[in-house]
Protein backbone atom coordinates (compact mmCIF):
# COMPACT_ATOMS: atom_id res chain seq x y z
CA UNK A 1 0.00 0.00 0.00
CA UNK A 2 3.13 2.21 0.89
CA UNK A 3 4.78 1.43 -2.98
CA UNK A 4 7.11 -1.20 -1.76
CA UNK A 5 7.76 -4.10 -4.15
CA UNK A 6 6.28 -7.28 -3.92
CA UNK A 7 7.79 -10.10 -4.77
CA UNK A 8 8.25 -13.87 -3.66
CA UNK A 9 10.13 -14.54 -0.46
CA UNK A 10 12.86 -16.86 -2.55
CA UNK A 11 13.69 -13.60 -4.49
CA UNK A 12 13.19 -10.84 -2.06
CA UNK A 13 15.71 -13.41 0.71
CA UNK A 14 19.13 -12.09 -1.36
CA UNK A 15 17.53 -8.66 -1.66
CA UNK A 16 16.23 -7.29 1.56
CA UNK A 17 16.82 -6.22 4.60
CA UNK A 18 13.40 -6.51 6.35
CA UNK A 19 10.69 -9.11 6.37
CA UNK A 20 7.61 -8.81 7.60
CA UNK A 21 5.11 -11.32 7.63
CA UNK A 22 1.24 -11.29 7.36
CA UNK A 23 0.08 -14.32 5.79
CA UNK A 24 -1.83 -16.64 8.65
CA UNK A 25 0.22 -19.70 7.20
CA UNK A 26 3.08 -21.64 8.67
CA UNK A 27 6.87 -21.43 7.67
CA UNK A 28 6.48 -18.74 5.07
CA UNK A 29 10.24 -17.68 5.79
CA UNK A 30 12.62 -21.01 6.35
CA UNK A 31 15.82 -21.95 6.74
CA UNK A 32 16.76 -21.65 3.04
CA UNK A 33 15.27 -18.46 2.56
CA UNK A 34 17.50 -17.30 6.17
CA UNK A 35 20.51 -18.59 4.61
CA UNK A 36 20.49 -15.74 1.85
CA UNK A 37 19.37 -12.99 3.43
CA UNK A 38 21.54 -10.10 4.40
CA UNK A 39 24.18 -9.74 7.31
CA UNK A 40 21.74 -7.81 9.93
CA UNK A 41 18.62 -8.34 8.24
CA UNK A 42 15.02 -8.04 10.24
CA UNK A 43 12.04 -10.19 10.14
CA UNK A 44 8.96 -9.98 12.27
CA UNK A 45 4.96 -11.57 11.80
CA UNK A 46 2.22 -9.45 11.69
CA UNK A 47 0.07 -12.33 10.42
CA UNK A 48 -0.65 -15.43 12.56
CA UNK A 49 0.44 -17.06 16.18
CA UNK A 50 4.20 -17.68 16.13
CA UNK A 51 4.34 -20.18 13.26
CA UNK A 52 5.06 -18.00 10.02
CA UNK A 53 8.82 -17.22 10.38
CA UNK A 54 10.11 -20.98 11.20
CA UNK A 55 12.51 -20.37 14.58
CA UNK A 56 12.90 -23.74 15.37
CA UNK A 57 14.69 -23.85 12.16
CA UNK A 58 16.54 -20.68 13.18
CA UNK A 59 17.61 -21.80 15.81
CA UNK A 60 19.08 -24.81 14.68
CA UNK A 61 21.09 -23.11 11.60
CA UNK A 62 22.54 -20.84 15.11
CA UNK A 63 23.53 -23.85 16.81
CA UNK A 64 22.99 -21.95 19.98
CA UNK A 65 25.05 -18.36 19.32
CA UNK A 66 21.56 -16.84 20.13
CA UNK A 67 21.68 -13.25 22.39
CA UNK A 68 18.61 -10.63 23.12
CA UNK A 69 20.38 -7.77 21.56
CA UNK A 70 17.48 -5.53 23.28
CA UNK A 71 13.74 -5.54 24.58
CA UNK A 72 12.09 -7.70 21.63
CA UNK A 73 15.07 -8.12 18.97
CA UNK A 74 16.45 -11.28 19.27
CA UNK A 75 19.71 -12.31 16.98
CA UNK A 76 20.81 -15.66 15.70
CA UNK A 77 23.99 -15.68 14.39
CA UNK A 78 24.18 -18.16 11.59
CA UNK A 79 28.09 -17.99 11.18
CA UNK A 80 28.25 -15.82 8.54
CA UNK A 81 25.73 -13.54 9.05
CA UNK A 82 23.41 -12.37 11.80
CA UNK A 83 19.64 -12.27 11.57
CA UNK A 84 17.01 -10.86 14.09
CA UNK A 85 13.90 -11.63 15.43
CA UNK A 86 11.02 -9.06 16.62
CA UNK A 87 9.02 -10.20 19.25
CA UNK A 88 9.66 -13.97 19.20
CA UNK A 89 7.82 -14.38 16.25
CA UNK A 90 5.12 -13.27 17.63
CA UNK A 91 2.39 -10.95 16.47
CA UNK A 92 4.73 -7.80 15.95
CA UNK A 93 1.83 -5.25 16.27
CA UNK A 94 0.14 -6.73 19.22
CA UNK A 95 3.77 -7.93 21.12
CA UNK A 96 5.53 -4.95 20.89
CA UNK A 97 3.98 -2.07 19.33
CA UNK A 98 0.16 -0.43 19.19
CA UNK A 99 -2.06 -2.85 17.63
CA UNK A 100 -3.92 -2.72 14.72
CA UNK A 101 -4.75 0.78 13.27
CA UNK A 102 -7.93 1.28 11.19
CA UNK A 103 -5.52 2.43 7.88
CA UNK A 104 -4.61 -1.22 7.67
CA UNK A 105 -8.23 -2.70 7.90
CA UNK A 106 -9.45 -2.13 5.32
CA UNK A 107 -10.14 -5.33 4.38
CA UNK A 108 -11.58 -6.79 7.96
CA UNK A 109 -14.41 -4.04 7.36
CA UNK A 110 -14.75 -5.20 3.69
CA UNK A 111 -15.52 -8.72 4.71
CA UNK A 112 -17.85 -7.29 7.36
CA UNK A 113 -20.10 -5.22 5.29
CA UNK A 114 -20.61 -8.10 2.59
CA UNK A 115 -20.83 -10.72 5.58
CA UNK A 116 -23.63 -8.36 6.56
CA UNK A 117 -25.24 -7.91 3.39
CA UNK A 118 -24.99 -11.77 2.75
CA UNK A 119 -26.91 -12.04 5.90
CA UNK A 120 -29.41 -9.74 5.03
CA UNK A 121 -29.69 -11.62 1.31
CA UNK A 122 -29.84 -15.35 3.23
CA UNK A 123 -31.49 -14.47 6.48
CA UNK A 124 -34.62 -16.19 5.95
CA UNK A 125 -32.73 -19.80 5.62
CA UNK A 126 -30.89 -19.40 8.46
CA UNK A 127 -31.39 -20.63 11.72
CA UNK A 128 -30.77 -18.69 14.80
CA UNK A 129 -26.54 -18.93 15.63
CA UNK A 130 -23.30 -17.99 14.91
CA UNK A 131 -21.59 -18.22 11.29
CA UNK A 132 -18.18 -18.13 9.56
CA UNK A 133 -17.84 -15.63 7.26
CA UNK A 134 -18.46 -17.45 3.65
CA UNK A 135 -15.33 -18.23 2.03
CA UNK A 136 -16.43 -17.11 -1.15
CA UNK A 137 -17.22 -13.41 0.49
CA UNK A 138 -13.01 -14.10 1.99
CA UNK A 139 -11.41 -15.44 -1.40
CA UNK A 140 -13.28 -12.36 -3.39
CA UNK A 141 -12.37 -9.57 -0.81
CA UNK A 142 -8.68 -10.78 -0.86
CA UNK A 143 -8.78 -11.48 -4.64
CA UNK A 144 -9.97 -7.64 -5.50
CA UNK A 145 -7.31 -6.37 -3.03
CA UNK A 146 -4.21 -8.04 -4.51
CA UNK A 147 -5.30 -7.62 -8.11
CA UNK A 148 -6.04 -3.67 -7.03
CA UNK A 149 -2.43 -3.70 -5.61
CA UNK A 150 -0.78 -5.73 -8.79
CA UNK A 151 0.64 -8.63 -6.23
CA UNK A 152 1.33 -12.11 -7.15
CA UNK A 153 2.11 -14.40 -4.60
CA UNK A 154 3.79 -17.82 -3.64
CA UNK A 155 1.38 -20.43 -4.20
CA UNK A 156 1.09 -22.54 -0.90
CA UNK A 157 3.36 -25.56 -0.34
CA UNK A 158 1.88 -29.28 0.35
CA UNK A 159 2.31 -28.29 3.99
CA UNK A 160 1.00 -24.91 4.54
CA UNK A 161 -2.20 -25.96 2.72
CA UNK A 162 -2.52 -28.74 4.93
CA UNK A 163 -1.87 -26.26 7.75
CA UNK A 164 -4.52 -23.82 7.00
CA UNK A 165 -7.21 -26.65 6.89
CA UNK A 166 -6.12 -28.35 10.54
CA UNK A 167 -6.30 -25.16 12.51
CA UNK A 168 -4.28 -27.60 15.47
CA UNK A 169 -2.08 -25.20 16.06
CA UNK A 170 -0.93 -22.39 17.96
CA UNK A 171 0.35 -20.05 21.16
């Protein structure tokens, strides 16, 4: 939204300097992607639990050289080079910062005003209860937004599709 480039995590690895995360998927930065990055680069998640940047892997290319460099910033130092951490992984707006501000919600409100007008369309075949958000009204709201923004993505591994369907995981 800013003008930054887009671009696949295998090609932006070599390239930049900070990584942040916002997918909802597991190990969307691994240990092959760590072992091109930049001497000093950043990564932090801004996407789902503790599971998108994979730190177990991390932490076993450091073989232990780990050190808090200071309050949330945590380096592993893979030999040749030295990467860092925000917040354990964690949810980098909620962990250590402010939250989520309404600029970047745009598409939570989206989803809400067509899950509301799909309820208004459907409400006489529904029961009384909760309900999921249609994954149709989900697919199209992200769909419009990435097209809008000119963004191609990875497509999703084996594993991180499998992932997204168990929902067993988490902090």
């Amino acid at each position: 939204m800013d003008g930054n480039l887009v671009m696949t995590i295998g090609d932006a690895a070599p390239w930049g300097d900070i990584f942040i995360t916002a997918t909802g998927d597991i190990h969307v930065i691994r240990a092959e992607h760590f072992k091109k990055m930049h001497d000093g680069a950043i990564m932090a998640n801004s996407g789902h639990f503790d599971v998108e940047i994979d730190i177990p892997a991390l932490r076993e290319l450091a073989g232990g050289r780990i050190r808090e460099v200071r309050e949330n910033v945590v380096e592993y130092d893979l030999g040749d080079l030295r990467v860092h951490i925000l917040a354990e992984g964690r949810l980098v707006n909620l962990s250590a910062a402010e939250g989520h501000p309404a600029a970047v919600m745009d598409m939570s409100f989206a989803n809400q005003a067509l899950a509301a007008e799909w309820l208004l369309g459907h409400h006489k075949d529904l029961a009384k209860g909760v309900y999921d958000v249609p994954t149709e009204i989900d697919v199209e709201v992200a769909r419009l937004k990435l097209a809008a923004m000119g963004i191609v993505l990875d497509p999703l591994t084996p594993e991180q599709e499998e992932y997204m369907r168990s929902w067993q995981h988490g902090t």
